[in-house]
C-alpha atoms as a PDB file:
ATOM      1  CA  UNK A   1       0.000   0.000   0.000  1.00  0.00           C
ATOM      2  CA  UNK A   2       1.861   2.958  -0.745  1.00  0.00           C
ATOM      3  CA  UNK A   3       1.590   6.144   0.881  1.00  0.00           C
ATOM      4  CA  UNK A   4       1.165   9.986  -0.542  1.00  0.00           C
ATOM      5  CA  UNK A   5       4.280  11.873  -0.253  1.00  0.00           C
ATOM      6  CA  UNK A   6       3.974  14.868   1.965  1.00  0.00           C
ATOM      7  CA  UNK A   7       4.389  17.036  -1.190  1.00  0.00           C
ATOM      8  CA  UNK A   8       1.059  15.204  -2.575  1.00  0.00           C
ATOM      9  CA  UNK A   9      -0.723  15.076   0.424  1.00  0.00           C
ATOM     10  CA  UNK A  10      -0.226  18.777   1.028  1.00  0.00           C
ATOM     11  CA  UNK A  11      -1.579  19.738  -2.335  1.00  0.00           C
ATOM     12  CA  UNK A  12      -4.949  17.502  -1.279  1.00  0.00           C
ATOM     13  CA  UNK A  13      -5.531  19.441   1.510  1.00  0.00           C
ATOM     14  CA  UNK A  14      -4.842  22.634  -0.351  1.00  0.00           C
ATOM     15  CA  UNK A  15      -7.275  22.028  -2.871  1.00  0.00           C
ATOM     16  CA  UNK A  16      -9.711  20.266  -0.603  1.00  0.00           C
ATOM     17  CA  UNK A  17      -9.423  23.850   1.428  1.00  0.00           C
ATOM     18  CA  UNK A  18      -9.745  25.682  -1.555  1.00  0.00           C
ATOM     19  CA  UNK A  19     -12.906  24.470  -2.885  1.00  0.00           C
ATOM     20  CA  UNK A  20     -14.805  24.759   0.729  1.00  0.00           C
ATOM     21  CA  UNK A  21     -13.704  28.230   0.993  1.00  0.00           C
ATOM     22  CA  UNK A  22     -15.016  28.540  -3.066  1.00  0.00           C
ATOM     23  CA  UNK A  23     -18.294  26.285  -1.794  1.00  0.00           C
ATOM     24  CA  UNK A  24     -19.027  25.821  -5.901  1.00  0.00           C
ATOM     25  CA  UNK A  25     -22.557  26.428  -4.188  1.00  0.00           C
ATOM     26  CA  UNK A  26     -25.183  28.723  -4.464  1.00  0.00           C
ATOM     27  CA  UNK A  27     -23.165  31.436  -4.992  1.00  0.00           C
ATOM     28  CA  UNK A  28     -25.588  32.288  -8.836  1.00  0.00           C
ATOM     29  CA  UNK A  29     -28.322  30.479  -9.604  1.00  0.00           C
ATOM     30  CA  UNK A  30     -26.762  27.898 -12.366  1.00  0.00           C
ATOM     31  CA  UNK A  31     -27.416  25.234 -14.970  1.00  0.00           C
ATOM     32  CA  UNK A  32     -25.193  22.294 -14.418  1.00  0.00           C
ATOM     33  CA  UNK A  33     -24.558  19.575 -16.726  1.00  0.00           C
ATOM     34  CA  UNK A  34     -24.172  16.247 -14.701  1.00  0.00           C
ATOM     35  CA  UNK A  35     -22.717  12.784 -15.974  1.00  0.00           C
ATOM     36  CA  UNK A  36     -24.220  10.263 -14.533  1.00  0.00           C
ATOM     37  CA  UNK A  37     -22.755   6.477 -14.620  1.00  0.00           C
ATOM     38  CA  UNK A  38     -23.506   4.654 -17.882  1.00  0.00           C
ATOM     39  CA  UNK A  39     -23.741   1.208 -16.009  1.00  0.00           C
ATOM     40  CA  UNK A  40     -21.673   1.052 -12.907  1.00  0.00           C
ATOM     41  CA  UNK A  41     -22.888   3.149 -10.163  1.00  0.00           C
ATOM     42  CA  UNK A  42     -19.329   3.422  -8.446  1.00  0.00           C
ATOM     43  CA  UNK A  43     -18.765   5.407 -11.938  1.00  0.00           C
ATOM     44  CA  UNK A  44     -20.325   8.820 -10.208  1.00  0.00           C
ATOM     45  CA  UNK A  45     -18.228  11.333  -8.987  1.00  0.00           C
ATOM     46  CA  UNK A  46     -17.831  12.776  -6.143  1.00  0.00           C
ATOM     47  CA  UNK A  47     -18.614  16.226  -7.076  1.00  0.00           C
ATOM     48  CA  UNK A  48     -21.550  15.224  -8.934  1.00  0.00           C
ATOM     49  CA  UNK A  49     -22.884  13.960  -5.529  1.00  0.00           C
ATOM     50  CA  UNK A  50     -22.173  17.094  -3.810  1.00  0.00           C
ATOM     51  CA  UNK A  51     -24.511  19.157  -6.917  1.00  0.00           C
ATOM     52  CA  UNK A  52     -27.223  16.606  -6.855  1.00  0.00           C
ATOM     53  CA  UNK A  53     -27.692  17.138  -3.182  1.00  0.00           C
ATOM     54  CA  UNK A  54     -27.077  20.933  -3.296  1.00  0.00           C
ATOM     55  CA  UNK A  55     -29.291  21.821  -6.244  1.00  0.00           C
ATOM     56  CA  UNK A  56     -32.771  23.164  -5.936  1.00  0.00           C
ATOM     57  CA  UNK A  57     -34.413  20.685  -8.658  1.00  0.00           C
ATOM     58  CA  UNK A  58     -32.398  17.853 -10.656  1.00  0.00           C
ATOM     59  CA  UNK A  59     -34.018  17.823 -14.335  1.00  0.00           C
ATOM     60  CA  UNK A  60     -34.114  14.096 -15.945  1.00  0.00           C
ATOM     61  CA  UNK A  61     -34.247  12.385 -18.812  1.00  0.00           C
ATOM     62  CA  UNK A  62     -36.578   9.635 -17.375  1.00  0.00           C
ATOM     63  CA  UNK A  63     -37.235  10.697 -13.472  1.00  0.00           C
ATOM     64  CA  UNK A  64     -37.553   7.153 -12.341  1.00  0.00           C
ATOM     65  CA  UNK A  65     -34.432   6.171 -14.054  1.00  0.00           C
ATOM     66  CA  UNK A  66     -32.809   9.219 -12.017  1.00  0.00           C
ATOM     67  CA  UNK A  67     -34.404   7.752  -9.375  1.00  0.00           C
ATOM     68  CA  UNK A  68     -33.251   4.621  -8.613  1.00  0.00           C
ATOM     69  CA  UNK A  69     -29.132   6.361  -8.744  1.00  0.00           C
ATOM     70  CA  UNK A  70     -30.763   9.062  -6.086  1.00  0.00           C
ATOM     71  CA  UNK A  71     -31.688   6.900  -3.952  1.00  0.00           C
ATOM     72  CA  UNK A  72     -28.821   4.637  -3.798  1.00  0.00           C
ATOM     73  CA  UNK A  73     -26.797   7.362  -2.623  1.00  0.00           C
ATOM     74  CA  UNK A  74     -29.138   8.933  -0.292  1.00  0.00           C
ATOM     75  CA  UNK A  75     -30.389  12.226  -2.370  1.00  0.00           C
ATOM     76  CA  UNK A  76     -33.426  13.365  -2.069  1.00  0.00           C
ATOM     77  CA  UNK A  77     -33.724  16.656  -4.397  1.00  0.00           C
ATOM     78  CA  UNK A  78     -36.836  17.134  -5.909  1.00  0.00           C
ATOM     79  CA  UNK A  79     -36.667  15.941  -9.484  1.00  0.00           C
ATOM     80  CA  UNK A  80     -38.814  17.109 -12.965  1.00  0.00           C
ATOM     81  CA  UNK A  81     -39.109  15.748 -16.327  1.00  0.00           C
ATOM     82  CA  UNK A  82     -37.195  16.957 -19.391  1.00  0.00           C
ATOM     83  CA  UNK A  83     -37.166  14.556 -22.110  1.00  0.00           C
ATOM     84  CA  UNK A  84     -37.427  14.609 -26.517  1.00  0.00           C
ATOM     85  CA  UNK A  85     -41.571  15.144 -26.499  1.00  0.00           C
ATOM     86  CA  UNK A  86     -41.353  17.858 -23.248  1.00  0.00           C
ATOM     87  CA  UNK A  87     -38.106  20.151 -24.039  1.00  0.00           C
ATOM     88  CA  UNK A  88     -39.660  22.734 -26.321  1.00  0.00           C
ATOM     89  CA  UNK A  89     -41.828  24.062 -23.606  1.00  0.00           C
ATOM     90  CA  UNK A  90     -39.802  22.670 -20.601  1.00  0.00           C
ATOM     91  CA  UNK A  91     -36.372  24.163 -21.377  1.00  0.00           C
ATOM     92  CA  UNK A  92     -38.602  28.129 -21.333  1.00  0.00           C
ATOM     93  CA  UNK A  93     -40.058  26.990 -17.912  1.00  0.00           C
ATOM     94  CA  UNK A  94     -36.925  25.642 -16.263  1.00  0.00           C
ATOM     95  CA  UNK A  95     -35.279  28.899 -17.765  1.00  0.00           C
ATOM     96  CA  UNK A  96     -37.511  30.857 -15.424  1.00  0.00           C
ATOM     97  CA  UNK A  97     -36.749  28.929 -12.012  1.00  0.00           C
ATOM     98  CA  UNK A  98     -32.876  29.813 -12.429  1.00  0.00           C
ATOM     99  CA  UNK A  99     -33.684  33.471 -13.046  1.00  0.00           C
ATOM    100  CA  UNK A 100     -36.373  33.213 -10.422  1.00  0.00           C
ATOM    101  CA  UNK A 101     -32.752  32.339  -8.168  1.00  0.00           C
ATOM    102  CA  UNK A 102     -33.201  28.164  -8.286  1.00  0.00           C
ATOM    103  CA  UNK A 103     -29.859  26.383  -9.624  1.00  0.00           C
ATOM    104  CA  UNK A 104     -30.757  23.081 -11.324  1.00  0.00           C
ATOM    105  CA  UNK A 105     -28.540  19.931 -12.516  1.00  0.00           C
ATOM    106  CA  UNK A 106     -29.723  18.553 -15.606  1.00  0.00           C
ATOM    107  CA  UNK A 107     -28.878  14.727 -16.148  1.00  0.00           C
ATOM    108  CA  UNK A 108     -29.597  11.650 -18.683  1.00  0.00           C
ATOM    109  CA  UNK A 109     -30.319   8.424 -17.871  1.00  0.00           C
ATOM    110  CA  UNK A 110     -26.565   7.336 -18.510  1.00  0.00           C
ATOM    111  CA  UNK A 111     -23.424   9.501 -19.543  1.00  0.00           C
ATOM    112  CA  UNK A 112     -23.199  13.287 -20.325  1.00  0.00           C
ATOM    113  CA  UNK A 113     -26.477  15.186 -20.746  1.00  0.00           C
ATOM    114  CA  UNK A 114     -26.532  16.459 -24.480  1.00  0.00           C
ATOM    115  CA  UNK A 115     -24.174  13.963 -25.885  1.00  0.00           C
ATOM    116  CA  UNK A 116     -27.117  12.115 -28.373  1.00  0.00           C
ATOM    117  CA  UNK A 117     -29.567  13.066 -25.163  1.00  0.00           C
ATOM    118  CA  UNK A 118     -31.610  15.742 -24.913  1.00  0.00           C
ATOM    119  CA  UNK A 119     -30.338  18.813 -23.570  1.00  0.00           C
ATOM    120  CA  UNK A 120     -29.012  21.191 -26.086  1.00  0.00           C
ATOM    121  CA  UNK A 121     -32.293  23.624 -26.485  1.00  0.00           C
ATOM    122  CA  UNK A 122     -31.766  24.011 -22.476  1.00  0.00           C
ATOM    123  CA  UNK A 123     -28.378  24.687 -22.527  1.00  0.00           C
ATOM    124  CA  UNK A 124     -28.649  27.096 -25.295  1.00  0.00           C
ATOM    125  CA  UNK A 125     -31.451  29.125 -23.951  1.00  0.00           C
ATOM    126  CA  UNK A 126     -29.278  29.715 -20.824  1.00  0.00           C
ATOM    127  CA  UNK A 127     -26.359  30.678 -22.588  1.00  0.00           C
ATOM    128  CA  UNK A 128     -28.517  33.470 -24.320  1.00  0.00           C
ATOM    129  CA  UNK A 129     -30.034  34.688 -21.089  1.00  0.00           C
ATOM    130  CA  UNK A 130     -26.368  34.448 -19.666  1.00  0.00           C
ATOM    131  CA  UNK A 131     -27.002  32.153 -17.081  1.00  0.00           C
ATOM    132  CA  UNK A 132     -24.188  30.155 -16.289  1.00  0.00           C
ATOM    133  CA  UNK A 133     -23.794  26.379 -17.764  1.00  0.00           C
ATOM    134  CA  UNK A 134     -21.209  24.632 -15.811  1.00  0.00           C
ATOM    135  CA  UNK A 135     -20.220  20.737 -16.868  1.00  0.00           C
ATOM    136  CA  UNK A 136     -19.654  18.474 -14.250  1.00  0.00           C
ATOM    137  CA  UNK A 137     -17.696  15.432 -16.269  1.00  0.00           C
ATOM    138  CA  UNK A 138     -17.915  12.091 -15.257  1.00  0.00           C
ATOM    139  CA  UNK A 139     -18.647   8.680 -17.723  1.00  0.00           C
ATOM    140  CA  UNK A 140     -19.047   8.803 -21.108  1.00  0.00           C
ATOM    141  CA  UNK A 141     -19.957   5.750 -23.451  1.00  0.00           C
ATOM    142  CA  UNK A 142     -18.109   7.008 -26.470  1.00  0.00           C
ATOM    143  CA  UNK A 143     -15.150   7.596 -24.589  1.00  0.00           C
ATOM    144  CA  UNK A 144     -14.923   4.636 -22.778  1.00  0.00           C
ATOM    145  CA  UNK A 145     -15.117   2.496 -25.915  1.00  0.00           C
ATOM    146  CA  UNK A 146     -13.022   4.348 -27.522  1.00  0.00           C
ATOM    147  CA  UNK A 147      -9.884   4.401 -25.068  1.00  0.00           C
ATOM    148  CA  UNK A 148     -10.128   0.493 -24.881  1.00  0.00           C
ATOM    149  CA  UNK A 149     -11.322  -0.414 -28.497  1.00  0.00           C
ATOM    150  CA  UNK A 150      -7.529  -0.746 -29.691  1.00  0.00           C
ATOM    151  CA  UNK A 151      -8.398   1.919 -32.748  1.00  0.00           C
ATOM    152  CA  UNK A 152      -6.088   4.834 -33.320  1.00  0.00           C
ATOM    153  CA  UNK A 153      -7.392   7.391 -30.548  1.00  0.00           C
ATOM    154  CA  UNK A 154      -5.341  10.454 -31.849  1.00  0.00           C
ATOM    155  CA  UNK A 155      -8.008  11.457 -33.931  1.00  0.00           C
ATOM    156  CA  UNK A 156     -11.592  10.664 -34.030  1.00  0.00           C
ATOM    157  CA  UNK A 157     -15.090  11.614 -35.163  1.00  0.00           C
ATOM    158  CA  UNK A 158     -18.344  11.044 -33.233  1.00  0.00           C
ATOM    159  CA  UNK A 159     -21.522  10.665 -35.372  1.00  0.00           C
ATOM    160  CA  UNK A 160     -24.538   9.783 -32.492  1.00  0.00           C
ATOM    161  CA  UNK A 161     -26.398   7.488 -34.023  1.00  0.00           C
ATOM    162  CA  UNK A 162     -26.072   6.089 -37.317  1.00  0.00           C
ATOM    163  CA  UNK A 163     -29.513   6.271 -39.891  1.00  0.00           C
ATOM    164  CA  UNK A 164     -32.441   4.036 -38.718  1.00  0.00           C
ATOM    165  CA  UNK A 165     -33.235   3.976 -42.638  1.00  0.00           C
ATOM    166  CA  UNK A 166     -30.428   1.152 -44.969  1.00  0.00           C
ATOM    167  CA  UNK A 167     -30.361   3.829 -47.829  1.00  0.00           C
ATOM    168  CA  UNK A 168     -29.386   7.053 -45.706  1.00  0.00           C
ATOM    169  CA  UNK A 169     -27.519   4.748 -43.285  1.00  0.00           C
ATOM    170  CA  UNK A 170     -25.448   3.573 -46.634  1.00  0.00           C
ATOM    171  CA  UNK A 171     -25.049   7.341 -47.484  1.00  0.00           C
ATOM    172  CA  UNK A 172     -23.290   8.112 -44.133  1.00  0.00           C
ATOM    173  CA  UNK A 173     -21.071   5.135 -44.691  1.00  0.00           C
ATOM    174  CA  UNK A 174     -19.720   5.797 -48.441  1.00  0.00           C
ATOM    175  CA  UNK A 175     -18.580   9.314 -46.727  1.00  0.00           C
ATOM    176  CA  UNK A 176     -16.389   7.033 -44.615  1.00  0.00           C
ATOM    177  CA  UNK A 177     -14.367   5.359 -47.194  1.00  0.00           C
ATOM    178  CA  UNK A 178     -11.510   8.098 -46.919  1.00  0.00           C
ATOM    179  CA  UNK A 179     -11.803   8.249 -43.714  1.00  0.00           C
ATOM    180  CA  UNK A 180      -8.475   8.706 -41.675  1.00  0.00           C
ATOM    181  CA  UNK A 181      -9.918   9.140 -38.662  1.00  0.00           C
ATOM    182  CA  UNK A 182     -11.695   6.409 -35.685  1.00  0.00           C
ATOM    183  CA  UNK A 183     -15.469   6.983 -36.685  1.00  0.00           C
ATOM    184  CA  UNK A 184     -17.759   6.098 -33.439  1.00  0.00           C
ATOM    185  CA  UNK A 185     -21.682   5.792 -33.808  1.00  0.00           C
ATOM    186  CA  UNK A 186     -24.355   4.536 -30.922  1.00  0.00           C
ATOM    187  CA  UNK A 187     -26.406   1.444 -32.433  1.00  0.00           C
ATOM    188  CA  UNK A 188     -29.432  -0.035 -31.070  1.00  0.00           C
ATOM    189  CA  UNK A 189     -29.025  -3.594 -30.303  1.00  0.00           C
ATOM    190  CA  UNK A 190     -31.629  -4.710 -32.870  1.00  0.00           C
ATOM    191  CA  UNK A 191     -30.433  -2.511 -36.255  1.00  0.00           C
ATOM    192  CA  UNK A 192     -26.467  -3.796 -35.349  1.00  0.00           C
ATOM    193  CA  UNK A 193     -26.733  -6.760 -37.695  1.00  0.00           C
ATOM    194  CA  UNK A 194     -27.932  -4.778 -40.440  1.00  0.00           C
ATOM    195  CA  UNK A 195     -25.609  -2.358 -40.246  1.00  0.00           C
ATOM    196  CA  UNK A 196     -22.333  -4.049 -39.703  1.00  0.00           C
ATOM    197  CA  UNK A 197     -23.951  -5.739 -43.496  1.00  0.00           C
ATOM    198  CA  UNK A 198     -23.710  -2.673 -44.997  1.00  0.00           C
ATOM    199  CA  UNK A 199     -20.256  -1.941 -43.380  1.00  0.00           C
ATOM    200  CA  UNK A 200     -19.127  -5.020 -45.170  1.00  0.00           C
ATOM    201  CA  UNK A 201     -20.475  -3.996 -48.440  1.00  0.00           C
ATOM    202  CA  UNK A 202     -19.674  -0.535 -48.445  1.00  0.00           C
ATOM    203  CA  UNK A 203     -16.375  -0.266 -46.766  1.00  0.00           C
ATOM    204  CA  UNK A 204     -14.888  -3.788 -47.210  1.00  0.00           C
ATOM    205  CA  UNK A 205     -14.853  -6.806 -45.479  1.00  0.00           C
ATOM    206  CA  UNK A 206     -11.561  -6.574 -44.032  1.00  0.00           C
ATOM    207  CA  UNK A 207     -12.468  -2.423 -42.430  1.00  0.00           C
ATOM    208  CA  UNK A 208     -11.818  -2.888 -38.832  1.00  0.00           C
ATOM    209  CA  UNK A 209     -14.268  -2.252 -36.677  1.00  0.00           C
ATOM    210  CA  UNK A 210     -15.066  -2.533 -32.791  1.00  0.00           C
ATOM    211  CA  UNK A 211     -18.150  -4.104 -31.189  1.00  0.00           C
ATOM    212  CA  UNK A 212     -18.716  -2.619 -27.656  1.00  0.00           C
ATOM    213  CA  UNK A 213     -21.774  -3.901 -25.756  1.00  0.00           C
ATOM    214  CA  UNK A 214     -23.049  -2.822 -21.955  1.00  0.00           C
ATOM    215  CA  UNK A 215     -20.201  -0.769 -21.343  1.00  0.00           C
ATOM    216  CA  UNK A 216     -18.987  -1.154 -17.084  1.00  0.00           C
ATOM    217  CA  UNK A 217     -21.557  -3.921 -16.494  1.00  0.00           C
ATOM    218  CA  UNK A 218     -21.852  -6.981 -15.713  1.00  0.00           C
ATOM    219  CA  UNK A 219     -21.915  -8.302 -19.590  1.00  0.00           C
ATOM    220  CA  UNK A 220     -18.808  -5.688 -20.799  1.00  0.00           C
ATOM    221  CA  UNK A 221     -18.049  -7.355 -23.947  1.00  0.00           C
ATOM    222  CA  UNK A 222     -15.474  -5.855 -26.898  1.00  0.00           C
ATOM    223  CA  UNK A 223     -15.935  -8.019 -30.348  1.00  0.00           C
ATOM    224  CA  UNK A 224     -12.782  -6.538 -32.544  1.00  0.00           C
ATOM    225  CA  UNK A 225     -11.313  -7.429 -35.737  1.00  0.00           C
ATOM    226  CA  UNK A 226     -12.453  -7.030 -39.545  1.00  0.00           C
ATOM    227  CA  UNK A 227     -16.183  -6.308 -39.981  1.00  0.00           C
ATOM    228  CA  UNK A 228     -17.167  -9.793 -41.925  1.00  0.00           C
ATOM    229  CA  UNK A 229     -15.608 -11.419 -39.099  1.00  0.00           C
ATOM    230  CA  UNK A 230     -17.892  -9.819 -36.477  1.00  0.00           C
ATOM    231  CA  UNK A 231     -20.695  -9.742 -38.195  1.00  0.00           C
ATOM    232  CA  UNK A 232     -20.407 -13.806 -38.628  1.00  0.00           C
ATOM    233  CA  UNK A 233     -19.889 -13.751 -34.830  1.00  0.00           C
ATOM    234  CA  UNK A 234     -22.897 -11.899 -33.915  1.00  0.00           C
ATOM    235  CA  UNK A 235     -24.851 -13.474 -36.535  1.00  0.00           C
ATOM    236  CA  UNK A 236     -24.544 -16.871 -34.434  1.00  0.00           C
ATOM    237  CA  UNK A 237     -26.010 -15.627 -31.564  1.00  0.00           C
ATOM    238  CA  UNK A 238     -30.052 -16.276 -30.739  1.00  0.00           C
ATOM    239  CA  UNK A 239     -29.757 -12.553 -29.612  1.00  0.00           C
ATOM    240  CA  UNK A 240     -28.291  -9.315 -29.740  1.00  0.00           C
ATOM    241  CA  UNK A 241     -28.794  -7.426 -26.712  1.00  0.00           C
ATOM    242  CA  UNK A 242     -28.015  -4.205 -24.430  1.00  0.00           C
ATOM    243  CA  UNK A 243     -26.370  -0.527 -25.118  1.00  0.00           C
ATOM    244  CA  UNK A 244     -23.983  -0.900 -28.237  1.00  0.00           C
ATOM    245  CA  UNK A 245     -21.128   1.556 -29.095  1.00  0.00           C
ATOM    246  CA  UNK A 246     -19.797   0.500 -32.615  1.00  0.00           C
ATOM    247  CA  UNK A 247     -16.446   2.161 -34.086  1.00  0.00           C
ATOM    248  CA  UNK A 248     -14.966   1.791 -37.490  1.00  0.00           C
ATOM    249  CA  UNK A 249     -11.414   1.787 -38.011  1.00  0.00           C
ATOM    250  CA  UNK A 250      -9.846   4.628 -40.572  1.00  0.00           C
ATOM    251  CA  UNK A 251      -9.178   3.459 -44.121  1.00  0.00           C
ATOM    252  CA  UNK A 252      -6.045   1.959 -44.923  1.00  0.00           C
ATOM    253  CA  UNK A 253      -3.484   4.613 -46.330  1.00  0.00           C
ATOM    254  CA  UNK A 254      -4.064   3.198 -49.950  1.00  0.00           C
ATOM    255  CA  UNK A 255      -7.820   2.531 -49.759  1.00  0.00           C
ATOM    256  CA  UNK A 256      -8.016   6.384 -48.345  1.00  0.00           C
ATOM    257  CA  UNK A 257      -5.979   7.850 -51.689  1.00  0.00           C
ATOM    258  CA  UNK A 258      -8.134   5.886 -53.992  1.00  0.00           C
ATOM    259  CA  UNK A 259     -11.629   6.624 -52.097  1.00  0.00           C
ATOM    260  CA  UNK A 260     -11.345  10.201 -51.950  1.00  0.00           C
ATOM    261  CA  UNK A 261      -9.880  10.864 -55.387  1.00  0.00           C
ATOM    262  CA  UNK A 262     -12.804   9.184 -56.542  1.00  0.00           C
ATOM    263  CA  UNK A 263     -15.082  11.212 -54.254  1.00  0.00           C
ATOM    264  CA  UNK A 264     -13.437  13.938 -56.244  1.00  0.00           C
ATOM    265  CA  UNK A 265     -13.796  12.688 -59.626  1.00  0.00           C
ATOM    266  CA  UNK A 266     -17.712  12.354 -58.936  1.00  0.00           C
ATOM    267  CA  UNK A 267     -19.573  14.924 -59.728  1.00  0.00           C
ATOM    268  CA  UNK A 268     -22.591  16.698 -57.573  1.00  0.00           C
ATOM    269  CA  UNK A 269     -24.583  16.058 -60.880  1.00  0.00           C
ATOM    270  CA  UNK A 270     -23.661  12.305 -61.072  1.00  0.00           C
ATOM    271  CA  UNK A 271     -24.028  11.889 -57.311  1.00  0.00           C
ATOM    272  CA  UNK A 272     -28.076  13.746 -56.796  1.00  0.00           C
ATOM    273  CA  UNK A 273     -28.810  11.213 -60.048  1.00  0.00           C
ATOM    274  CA  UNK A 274     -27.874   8.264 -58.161  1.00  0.00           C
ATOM    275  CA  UNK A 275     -29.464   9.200 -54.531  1.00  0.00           C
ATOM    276  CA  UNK A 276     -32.512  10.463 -56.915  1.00  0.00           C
ATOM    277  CA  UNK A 277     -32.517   6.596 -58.510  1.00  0.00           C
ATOM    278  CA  UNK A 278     -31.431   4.619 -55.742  1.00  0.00           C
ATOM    279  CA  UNK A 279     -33.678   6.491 -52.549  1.00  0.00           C
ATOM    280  CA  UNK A 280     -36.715   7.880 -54.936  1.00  0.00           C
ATOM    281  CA  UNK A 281     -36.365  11.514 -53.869  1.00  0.00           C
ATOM    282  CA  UNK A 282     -36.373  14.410 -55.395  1.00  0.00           C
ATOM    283  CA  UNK A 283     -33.349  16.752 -56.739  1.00  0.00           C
ATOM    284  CA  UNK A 284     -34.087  19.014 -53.629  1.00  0.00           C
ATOM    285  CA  UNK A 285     -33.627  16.474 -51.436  1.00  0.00           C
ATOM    286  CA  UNK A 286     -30.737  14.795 -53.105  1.00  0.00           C
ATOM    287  CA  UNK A 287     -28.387  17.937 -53.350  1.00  0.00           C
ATOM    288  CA  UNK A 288     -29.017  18.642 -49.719  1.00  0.00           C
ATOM    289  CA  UNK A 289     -27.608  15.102 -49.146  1.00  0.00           C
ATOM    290  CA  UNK A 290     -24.449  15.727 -51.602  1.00  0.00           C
ATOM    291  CA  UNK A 291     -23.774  18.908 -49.813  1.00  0.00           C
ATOM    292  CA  UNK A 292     -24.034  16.874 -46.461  1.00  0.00           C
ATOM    293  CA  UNK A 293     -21.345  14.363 -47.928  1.00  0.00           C
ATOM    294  CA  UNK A 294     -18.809  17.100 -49.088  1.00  0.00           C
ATOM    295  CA  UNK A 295     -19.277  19.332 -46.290  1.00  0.00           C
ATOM    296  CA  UNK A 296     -20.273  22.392 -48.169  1.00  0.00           C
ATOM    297  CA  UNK A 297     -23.190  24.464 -48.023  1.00  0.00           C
ATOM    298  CA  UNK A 298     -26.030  23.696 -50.062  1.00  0.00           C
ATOM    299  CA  UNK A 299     -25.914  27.179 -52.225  1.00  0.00           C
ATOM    300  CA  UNK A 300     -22.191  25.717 -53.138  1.00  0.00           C
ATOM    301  CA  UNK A 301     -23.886  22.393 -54.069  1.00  0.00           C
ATOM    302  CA  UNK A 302     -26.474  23.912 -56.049  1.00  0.00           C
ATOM    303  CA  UNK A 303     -24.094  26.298 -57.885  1.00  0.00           C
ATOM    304  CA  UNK A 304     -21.941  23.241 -58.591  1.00  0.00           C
ATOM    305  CA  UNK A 305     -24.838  21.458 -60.106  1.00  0.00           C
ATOM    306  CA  UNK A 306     -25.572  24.284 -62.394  1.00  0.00           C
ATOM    307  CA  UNK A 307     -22.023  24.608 -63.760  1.00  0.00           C
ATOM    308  CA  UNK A 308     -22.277  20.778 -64.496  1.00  0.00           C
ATOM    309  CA  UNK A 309     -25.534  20.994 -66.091  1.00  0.00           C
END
C-alpha cells in the first residue's frame, strides 16, 4: 500500500481547502450539466454527488431512471421531467426557475447530458439569457469504448447514431471510405446486424471495426477485428442485446488515396442522379444530401450542379 508523499498530500488538503472556501454552491443560480454512470454506479463522482444534493431541482431524462441512482446514494432533491416530447416548452419553464434564483442539474439516464440526449435547447437558452452552464464530467460511453477499443485514438469523429433507414444509413457510410480518422456511432441492439452488413459492403470486409456492448456492467463485452468477421460472430447468436457503441477503423493509407480521389472525380450532378434513382427523392432532397457528404453548403452544391448541367 503505498503512501502519498507529503508534497502530494499537502496539495490535497490545499485544494480540498480551496474548494470549501469557493463552496461551488449557491453562490448564482446555475445550470449544471451532470454525468451520470452509464452502467456502474461506483462510476459517479464525487462532485456530482455534492450538486445533486445541493441543487434546488435535478431535471431528468426519465425521473424514475434518475431515481433509482438518487436513492442509492441517499439524495433526495426534488426531481422534474425533461425529455425529446417535453423540451420545447420545458427548457422556457426551467429557464424561469434559475432566473427566479433556483440552480438546477440537468442529467440523462446514462453519460453526459446532451451527448445524443436531450439537452441542447436548455443549454442554449441559458447561454442566451447568460445564465451560467457549468459541466460536471464524469462517464461517457463514447469515450470509454473508444480508449479500450484498440483503434487509433489520436483522432476521431463522433456521429450519435447512425440512420435508422439502410439507404441514408449507406449514405453516411460511403462518406467514410476516406476516412483517416476512428469513426464512433451509438447502435441499437436490434439494427447492429444490419448495419455491420452494410459496413461489409460498403467499406470492405476486411475495415476494422469494434463491437462494444453494456459498457462497465456486468456483460462488458469488446468483439474486434475485420467487420465480416464480427458480423459472422454476432450473426450466431439467438440474440443481440443491451447498449452498443460500434467504431470503425480509418481506411487503410491506400484505400483512403483511392476513395477520396474518386469522391473527387464524382460529380454533384452524377451523385443527386444516383441518390434520386437509388432512394426515390427528389433533386431538392438529393443535393441537400451531396452537400451533407462534401461538407459544403447547399448554395455551393447547387451552384456546382448548375455549372455541371
Amino acid at each position: 500500500m503505498s503512501v502519498p508523499s507529503p508534497r502530494l498530500s499537502d496539495d490535497l488538503q490545499f485544494s480540498s481547502a480551496r474548494l470549501s472556501a469557493m463552496g461551488e454552491t449557491k453562490s448564482a443560480p446555475t445550470l449544471y450539466l451532470v454525468a451520470t454512470p452509464i452502467g456502474n454506479l461506483e462510476d459517479i463522482t464525487l462532485r456530482a454527488l455534492r450538486v445533486l444534493k445541493e441543487v434546488d431541482l435535478i431535471a431528468c431524462e426519465d425521473t424514475r431512471q434518475t431515481q433509482k441512482l438518487l436513492n442509492h446514494f441517499a439524495i433526495s432533491t426534488r426531481t422534474t421531467s425533461y425529455h425529446e416530447h417535453n423540451e420545447a416548452t420545458k427548457a422556457a419553464e426551467l429557464i424561469q426557475q434559475i432566473q427566479a434564483g433556483s440552480s438546477i442539474a440537468l442529467v440523462s439516464d446514462a453519460g453526459m447530458p446532451g451527448i445524443s440526449d436531450p439537452g441542447y435547447r436548455l443549454i442554449t437558452q441559458a447561454i442566451e439569457h447568460e445564465i451560467p452552464v457549468v459541466p460536471i464530467p464524469g462517464a461517457s460511453a463514447f469515450l470509454s469504448a473508444l480508449v479500450a477499443s484498440g483503434l487509433p485514438t489520436d483522432s476521431f469523429h463522433f456521429g450519435g447514431f447512425l440512420p435508422a433507414k439502410r439507404g441514408e444509413r449507406r449514405t453516411v457510410l460511403e462518406s467514410l471510405k476516406p476516412s483517416a480518422c476512428t469513426e464512433i456511432f451509438y447502435e441499437a441492439p436490434h439494427r447492429i446486424l444490419e448495419t455491420l452488413a452494410d459496413i461489409v459492403q460498403v467499406l470492405g470486409e476486411s475495415r476494422p471495426v469494434v463491437v462494444s456492448r453494456e459498457l462497465t456492467k456486468l456483460h462488458e463485452e469488446f468483439l474486434r477485428g475485420p467487420a465480416e468477421e464480427v458480423l459472422e460472430k454476432l450473426k450466431a447468436r439467438e440474440t443481440v442485446k443491451g447498449e452498443i457503441t460500434l467504431l470503425i477503423g480509418k481506411a487503410g493509407e491506400e484505400a483512403a488515396h483511392v476513395a477520396a480521389d474518386a469522391f473527387v472525380r464524382h460529380s454533384v450532378r452524377q451523385r443527386v442522379a444516383e441518390l434520386m434513382a437509388e432512394e426515390k427523392i427528389d433533386e431538392k432532397t438529393a443535393l441537400k444530401k451531396v452537400a451533407k457528404e462534401r461538407g459544403i453548403s447547399k448554395s455551393e452544391a447547387y451552384r456546382e450542379l448548375q455549372r455541371e448541367k
